[in-house]
C-alpha atoms as a PDB file:
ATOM      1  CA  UNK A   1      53.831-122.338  77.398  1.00  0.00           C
ATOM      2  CA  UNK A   2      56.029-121.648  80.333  1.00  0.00           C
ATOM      3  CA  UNK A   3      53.777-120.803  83.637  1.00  0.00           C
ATOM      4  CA  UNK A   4      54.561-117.814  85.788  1.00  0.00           C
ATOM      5  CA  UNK A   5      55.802-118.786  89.382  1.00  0.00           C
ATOM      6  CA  UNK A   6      52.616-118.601  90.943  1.00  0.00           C
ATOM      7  CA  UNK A   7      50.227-118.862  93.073  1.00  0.00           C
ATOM      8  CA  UNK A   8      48.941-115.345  92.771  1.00  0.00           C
ATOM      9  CA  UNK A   9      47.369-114.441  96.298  1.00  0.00           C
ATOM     10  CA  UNK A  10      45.034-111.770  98.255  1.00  0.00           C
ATOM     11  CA  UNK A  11      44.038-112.218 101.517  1.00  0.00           C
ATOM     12  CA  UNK A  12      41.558-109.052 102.777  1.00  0.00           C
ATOM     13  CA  UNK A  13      39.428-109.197 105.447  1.00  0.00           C
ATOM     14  CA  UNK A  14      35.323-110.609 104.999  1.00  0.00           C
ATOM     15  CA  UNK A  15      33.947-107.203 104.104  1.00  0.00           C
ATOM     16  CA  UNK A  16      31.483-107.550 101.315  1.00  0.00           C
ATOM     17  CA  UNK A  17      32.647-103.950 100.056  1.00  0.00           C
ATOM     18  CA  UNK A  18      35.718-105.023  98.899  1.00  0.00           C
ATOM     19  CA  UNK A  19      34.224-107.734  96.442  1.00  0.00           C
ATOM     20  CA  UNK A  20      34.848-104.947  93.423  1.00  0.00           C
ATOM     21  CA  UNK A  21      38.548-105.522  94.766  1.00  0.00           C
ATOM     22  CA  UNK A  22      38.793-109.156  94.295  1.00  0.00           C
ATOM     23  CA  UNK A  23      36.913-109.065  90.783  1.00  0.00           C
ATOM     24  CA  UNK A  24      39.723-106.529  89.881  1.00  0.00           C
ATOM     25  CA  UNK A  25      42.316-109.143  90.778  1.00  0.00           C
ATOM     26  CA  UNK A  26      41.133-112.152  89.399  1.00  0.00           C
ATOM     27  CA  UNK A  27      40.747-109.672  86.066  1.00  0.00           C
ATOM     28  CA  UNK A  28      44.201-108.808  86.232  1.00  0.00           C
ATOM     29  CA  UNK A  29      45.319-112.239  86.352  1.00  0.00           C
ATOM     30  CA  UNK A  30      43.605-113.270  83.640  1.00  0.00           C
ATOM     31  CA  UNK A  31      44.365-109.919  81.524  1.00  0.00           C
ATOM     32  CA  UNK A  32      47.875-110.840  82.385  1.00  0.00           C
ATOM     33  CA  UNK A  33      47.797-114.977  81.391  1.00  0.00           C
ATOM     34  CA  UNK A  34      46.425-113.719  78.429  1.00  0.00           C
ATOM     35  CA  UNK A  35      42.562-115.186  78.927  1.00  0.00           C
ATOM     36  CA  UNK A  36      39.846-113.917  76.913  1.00  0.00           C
ATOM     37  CA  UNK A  37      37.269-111.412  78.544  1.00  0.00           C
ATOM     38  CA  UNK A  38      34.684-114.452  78.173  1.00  0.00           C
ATOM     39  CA  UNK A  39      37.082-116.591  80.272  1.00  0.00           C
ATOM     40  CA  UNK A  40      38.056-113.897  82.422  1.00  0.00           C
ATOM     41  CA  UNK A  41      34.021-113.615  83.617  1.00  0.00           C
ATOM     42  CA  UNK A  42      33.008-116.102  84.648  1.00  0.00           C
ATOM     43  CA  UNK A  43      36.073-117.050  86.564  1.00  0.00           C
ATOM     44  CA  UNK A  44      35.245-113.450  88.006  1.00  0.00           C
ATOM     45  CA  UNK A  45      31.463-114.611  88.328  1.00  0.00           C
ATOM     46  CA  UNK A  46      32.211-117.586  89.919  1.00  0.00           C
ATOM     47  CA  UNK A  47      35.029-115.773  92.510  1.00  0.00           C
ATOM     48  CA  UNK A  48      32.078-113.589  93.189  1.00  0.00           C
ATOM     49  CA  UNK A  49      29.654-116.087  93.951  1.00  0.00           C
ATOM     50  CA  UNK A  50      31.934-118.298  96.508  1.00  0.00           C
ATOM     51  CA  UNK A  51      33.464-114.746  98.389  1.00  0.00           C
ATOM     52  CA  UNK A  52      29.947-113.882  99.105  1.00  0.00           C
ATOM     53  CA  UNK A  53      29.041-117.517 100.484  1.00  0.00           C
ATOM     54  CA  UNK A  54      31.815-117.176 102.389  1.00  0.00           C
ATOM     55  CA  UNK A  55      31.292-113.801 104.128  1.00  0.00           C
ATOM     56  CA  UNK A  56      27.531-114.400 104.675  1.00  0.00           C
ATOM     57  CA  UNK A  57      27.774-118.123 105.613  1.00  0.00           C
ATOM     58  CA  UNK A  58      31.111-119.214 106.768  1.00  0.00           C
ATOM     59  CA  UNK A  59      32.341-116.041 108.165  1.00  0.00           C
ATOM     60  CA  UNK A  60      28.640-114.928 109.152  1.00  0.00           C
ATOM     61  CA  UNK A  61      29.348-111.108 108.894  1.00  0.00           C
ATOM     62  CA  UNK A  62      32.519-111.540 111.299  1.00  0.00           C
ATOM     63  CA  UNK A  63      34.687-108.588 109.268  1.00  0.00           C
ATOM     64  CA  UNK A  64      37.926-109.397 111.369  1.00  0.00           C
ATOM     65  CA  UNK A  65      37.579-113.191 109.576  1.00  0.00           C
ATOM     66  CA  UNK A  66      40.051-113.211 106.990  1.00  0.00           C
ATOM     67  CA  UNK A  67      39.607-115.145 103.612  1.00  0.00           C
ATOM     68  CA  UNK A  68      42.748-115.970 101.056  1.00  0.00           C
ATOM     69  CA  UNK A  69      42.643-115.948  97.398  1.00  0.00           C
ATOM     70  CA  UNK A  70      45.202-118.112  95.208  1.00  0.00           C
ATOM     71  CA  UNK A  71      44.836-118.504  91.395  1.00  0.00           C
ATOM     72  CA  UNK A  72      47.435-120.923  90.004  1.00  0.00           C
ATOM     73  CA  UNK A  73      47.912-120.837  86.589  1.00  0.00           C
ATOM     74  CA  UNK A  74      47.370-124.150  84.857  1.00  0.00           C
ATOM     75  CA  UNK A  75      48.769-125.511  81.397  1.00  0.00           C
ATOM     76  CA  UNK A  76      45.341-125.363  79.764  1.00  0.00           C
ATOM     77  CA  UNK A  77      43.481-123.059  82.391  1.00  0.00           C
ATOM     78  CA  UNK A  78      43.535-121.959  85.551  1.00  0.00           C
ATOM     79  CA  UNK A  79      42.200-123.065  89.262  1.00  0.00           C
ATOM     80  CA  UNK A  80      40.773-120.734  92.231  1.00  0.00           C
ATOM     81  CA  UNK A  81      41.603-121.412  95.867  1.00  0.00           C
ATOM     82  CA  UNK A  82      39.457-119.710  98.542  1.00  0.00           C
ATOM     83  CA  UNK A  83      40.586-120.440 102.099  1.00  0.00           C
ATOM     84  CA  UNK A  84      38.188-119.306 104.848  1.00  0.00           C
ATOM     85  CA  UNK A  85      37.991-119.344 108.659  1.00  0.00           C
ATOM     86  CA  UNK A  86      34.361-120.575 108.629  1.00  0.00           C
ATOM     87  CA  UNK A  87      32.647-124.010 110.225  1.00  0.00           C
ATOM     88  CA  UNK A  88      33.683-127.061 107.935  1.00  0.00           C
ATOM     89  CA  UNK A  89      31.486-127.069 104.841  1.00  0.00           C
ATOM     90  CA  UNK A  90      31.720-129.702 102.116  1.00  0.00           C
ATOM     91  CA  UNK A  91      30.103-128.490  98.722  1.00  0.00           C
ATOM     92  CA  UNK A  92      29.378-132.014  97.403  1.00  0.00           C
ATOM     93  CA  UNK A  93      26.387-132.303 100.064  1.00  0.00           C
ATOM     94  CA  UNK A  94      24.876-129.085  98.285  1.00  0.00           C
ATOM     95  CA  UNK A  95      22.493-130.849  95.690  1.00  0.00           C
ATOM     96  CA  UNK A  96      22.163-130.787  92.274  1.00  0.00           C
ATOM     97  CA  UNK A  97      19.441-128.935  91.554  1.00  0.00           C
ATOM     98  CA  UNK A  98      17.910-127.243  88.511  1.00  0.00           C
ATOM     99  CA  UNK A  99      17.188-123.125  88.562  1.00  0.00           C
ATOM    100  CA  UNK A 100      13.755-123.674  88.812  1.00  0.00           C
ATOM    101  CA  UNK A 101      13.566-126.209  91.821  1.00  0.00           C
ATOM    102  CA  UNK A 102      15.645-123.905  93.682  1.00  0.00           C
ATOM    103  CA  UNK A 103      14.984-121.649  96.496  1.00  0.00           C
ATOM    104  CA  UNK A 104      15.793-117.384  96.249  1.00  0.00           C
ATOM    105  CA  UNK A 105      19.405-117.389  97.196  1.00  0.00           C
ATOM    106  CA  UNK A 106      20.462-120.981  96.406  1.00  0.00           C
ATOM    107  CA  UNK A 107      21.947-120.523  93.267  1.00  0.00           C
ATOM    108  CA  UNK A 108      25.752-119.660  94.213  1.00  0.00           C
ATOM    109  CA  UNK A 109      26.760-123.180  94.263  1.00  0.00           C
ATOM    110  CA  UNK A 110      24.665-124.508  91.111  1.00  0.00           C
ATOM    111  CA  UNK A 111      26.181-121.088  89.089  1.00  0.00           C
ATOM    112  CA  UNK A 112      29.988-122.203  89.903  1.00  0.00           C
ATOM    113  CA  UNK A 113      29.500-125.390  88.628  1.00  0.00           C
ATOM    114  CA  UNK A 114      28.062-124.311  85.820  1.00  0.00           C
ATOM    115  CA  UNK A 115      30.663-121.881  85.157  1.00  0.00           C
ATOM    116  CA  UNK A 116      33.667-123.955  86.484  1.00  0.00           C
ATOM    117  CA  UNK A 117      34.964-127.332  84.909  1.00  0.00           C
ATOM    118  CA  UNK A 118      35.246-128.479  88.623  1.00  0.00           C
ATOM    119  CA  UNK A 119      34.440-127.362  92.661  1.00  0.00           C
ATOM    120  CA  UNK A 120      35.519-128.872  95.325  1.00  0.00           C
ATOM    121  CA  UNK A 121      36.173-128.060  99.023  1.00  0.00           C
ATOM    122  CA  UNK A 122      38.174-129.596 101.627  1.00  0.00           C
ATOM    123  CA  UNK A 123      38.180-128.734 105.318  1.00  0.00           C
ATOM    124  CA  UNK A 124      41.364-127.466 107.198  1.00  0.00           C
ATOM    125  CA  UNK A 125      42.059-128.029 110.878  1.00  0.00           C
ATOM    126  CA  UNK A 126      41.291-127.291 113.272  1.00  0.00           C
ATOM    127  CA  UNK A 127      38.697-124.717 111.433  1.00  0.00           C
ATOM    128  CA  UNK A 128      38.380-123.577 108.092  1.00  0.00           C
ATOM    129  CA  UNK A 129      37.849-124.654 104.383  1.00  0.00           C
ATOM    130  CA  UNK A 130      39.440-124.751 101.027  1.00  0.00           C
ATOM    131  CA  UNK A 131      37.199-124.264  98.116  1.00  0.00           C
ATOM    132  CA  UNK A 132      39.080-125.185  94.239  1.00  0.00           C
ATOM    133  CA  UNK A 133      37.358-124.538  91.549  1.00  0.00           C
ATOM    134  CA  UNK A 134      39.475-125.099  87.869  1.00  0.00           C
ATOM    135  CA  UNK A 135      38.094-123.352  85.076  1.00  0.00           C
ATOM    136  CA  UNK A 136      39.916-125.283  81.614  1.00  0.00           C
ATOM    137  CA  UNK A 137      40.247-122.904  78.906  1.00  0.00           C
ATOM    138  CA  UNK A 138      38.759-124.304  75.146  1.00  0.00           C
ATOM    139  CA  UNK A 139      39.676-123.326  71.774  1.00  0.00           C
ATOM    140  CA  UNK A 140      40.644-119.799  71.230  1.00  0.00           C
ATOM    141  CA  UNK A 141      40.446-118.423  74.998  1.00  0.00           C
ATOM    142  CA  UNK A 142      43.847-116.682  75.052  1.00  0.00           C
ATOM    143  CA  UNK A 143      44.909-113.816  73.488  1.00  0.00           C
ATOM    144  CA  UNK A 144      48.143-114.190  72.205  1.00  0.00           C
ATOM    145  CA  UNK A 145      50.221-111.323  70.813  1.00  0.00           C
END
């Protein structure tokens, strides 16, 4: 398989409104690397879940913060980079907890790795982080014409 030149990228400004926007995107992307709809959402599910962590908790409702998305198509799947302007977070302190041990609202984290084949973040200097998440495609996930 010969991968497109990527990384695909939006960058929009933290406004939760425009969440439909980056779904539509990520669908696109997939629509267009031929991924299944299954595949296609939950790499939209998980998108979803780490742009709203990032405009409620690293961006904090700032709207002029600015986040990035790149998807870089893989050989066998595909991997999600968020970059925000938030405080340095680092998602392997977030425990590993079970749905019913968890608190209303904690379950963005546990639901992208659950969806994801990996997430990790890195911070970026002097401010900022990098969240990658790479979602591996199994038997039958593309659509080939």
């Amino acid at each position: 398989m010969s991968l497109d030149p990527a990384p695909y990228s939006l960058t929009l400004p933290s406004d939760l409104r425009l969440l439909s926007l980056a779904r539509l995107f990520v669908e696109s992307i997939c629509i267009h690397l031929n991924f299944d709809m299954d595949f296609t959402e939950a790499v939209q599910a998980a998108t979803h879940e780490a742009l709203q962590n990032i405009m409620r908790h690293a961006h904090d409702g700032r709207p002029e913060a600015l986040w990035q998305l790149d998807i870089v198509p893989l050989e066998n799947g595909l991997e999600i980079r968020l970059h925000d302007e938030g405080e340095h977070f680092d998602v392997s302190g977030v425990p590993h907890l079970e749905p019913g041990a968890m608190r209303i609202g904690g379950r963005g984290v546990f639901l992208m790795r659950r969806i994801m084949d990996e997430v990790v973040s890195e911070a970026k200097l002097p401010r900022g982080n990098v969240l990658r998440m790479v979602k591996l495609e199994r038997a039958g996930q593309r659509n080939y014409a």
